[in-house]
N, C-alpha and C. Protein backbone atom coordinates (compact mmCIF):
# COMPACT_ATOMS: atom_id res chain seq x y z
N UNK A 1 5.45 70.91 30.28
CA UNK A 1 4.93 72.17 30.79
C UNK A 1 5.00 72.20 32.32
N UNK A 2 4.66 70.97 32.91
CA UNK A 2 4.47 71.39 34.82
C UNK A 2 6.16 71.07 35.04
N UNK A 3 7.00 70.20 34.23
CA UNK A 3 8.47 70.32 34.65
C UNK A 3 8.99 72.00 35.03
N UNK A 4 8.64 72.36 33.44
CA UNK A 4 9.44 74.04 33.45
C UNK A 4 8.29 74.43 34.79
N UNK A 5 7.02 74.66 34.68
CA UNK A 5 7.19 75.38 35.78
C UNK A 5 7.69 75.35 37.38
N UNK A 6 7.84 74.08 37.55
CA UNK A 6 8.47 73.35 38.67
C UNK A 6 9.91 74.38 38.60
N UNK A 7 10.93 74.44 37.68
CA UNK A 7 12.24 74.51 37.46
C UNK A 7 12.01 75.94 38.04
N UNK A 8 10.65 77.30 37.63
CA UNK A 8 10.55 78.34 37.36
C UNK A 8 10.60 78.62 39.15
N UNK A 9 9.62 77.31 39.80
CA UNK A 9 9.71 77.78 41.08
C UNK A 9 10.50 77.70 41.74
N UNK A 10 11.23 76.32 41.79
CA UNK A 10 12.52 75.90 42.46
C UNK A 10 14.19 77.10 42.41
N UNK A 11 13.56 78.24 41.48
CA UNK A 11 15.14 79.05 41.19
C UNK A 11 14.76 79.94 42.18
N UNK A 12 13.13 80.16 42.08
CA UNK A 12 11.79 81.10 42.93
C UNK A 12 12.46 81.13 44.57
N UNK A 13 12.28 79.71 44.46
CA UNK A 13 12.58 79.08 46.31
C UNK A 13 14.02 79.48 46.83
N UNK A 14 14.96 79.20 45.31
CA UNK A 14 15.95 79.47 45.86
C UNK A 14 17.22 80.85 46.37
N UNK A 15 15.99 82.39 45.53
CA UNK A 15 16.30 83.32 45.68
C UNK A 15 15.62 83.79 46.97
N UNK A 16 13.80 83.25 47.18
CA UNK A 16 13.31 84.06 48.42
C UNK A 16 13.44 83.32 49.85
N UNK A 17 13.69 82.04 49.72
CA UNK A 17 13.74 80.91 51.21
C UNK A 17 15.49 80.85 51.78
N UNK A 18 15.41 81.05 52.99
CA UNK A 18 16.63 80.52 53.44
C UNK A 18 17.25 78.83 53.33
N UNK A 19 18.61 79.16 52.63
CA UNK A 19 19.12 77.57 52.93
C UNK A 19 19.13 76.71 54.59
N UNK A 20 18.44 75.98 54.72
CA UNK A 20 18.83 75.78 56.49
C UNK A 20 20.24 74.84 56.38
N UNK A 21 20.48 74.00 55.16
CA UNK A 21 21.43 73.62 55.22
C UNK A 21 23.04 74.41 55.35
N UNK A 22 22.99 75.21 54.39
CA UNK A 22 24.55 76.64 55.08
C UNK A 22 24.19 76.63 56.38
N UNK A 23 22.64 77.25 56.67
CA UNK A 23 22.70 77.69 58.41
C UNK A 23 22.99 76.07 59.85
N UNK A 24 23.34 74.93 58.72
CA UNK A 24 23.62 73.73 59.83
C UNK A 24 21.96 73.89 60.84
N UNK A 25 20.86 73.75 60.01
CA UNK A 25 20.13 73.86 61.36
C UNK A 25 19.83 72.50 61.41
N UNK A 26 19.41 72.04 63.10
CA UNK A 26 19.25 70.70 63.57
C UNK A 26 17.82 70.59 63.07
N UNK A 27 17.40 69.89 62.25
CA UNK A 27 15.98 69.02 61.62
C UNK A 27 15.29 68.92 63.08
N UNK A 28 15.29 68.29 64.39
CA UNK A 28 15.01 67.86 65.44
C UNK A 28 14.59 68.98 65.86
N UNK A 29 15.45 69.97 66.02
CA UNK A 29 14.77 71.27 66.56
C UNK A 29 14.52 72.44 65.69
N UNK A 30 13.91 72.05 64.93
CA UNK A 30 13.50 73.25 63.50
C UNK A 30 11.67 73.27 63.82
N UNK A 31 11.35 74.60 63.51
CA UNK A 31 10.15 75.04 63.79
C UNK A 31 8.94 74.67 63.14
N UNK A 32 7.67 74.46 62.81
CA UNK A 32 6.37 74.02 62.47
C UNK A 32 7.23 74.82 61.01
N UNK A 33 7.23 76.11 60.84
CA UNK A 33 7.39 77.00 59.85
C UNK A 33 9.03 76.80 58.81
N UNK A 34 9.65 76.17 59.77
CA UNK A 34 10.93 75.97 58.98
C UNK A 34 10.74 74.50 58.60
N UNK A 35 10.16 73.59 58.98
CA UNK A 35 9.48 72.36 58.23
C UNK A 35 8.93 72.44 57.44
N UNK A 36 8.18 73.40 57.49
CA UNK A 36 7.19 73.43 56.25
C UNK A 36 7.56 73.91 55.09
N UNK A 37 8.73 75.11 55.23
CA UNK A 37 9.56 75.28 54.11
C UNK A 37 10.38 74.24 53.54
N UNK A 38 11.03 74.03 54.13
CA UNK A 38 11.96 72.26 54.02
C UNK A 38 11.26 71.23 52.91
N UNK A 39 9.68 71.11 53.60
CA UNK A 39 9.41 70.11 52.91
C UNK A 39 8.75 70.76 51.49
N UNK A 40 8.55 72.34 51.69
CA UNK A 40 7.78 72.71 50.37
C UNK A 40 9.12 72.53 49.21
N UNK A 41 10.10 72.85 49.84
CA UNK A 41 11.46 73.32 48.87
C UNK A 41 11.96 71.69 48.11
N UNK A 42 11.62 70.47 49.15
CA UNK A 42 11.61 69.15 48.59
C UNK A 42 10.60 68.93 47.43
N UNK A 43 9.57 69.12 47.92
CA UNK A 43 8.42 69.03 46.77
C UNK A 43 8.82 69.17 45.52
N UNK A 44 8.78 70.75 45.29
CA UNK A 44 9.07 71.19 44.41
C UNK A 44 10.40 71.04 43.89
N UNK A 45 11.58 70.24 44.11
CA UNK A 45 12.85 69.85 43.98
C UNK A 45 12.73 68.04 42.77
N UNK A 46 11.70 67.79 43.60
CA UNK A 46 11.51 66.84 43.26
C UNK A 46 10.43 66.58 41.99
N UNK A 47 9.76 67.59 41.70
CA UNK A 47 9.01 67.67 40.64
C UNK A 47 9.65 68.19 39.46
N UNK A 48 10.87 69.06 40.13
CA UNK A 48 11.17 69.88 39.20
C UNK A 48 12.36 68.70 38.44
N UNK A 49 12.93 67.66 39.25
CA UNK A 49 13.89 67.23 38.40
C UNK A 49 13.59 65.70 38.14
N UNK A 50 11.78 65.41 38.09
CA UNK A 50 10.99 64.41 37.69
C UNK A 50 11.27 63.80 36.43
């Protein structure tokens, strides 16, 4: 049950969040707010394919 919903969010993340990876952005100079996406989009990446 928390896999699928993991899977439900991770398709979630991947229609409403920007890729920073296409956009090549530098990790080093990425914002409080684009970290925090980064690491939410890991999270849930990682739960989802637990």
């Amino acid at each position: 049950m928390k896999k699928q919903v993991f899977k439900v969010i991770a398709k979630v993340n991947k229609v409403v969040f920007p890729s920073f990876t296409k956009k090549q952005l530098d990790i080093s100079k990425a914002s409080k707010f684009q970290l925090a996406i980064i690491g939410w989009r890991a999270f849930v990446t990682m739960n989802a394919i637990d």
